[in-house]
Protein backbone atom coordinates (compact mmCIF):
# COMPACT_ATOMS: atom_id res chain seq x y z
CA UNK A 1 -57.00 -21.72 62.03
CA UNK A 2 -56.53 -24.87 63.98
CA UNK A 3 -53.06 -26.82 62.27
CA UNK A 4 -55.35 -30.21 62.49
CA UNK A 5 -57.85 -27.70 60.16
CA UNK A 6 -55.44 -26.71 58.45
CA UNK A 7 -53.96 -29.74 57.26
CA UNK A 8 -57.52 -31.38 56.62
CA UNK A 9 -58.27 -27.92 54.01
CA UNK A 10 -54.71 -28.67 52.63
CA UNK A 11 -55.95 -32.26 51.52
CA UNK A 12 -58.77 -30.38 49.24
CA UNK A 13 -59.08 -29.50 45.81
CA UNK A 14 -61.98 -27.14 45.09
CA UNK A 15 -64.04 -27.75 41.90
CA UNK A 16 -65.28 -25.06 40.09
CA UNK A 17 -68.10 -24.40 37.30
CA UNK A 18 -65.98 -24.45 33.99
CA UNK A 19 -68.40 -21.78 32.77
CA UNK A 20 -68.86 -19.31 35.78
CA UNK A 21 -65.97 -20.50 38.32
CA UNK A 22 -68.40 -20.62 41.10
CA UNK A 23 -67.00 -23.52 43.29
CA UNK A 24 -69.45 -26.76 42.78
CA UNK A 25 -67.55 -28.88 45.36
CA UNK A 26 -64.47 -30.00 46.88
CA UNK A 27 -62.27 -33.06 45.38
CA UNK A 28 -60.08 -35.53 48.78
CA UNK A 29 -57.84 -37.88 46.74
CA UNK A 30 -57.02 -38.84 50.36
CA UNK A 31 -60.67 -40.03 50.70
CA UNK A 32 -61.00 -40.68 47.17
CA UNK A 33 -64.50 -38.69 47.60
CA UNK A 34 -65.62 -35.66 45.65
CA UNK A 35 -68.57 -33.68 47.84
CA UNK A 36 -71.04 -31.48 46.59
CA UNK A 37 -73.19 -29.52 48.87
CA UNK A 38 -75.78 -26.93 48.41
CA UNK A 39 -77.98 -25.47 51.46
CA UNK A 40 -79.62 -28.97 52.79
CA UNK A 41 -78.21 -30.97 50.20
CA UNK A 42 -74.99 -33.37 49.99
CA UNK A 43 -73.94 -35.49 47.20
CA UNK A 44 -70.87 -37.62 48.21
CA UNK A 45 -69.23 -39.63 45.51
CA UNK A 46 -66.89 -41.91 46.73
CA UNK A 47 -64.83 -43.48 43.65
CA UNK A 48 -63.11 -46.23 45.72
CA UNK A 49 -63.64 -50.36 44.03
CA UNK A 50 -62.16 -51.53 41.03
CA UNK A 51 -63.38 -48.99 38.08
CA UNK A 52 -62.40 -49.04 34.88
CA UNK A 53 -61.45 -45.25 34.18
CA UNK A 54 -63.93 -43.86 32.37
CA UNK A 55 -66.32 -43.10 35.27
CA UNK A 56 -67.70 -39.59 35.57
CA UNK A 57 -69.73 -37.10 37.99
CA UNK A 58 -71.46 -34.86 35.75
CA UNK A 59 -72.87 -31.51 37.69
CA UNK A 60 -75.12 -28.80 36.65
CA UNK A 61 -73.94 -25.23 37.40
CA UNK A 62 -76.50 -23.63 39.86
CA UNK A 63 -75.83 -20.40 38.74
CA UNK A 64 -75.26 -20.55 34.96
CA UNK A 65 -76.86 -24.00 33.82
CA UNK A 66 -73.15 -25.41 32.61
CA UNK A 67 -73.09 -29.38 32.69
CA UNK A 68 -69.66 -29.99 34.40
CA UNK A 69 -67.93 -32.96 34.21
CA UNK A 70 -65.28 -34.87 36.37
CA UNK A 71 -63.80 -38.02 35.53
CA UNK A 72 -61.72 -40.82 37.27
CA UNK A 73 -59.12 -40.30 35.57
CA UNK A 74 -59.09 -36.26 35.48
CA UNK A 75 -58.67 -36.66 39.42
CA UNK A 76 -55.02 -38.51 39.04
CA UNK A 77 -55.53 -41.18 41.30
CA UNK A 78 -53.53 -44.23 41.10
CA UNK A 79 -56.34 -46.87 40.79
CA UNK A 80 -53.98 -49.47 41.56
CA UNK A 81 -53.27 -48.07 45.14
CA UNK A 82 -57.01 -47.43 46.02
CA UNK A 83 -57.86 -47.78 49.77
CA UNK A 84 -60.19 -50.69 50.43
């Protein structure tokens, strides 16, 4: 793998059903995005703005029907330092 690849896949955190651990999407704090894709459809949720911190991205499991959550402030991102 390419090291410009590399470090891109480095600044990733996968996201997986709580339920069935199939992998929902991928979490860049660098970005501040979380992306969801599945076959010809992308859902890009880009948390940058001022937000209070009780925003969420709630996701239903393809495979087993769980309703998975992520919120703001489960990603750890310093809201004060947001890119604008």
């Amino acid at each position: 793998m390419p090291e410009k690849e590399k470090d891109f896949e480095d600044n990733l955190e996968h996201w997986h059903c709580e339920k069935c651990k199939i992998r929902i999407g991928v979490v860049d704090k660098e970005e501040q995005q979380i992306r969801v894709r599945y076959k010809d459809l992308v859902v890009l949720y880009d948390w940058k703005g001022i937000s209070k911190n009780d925003d969420e991205l709630k996701i239903i499991c393809r495979r087993c029907a769980w309703m998975n959550t992520k919120k703001r402030i489960d990603l750890n991102i310093d809201t004060q330092k947001q890119k604008r």
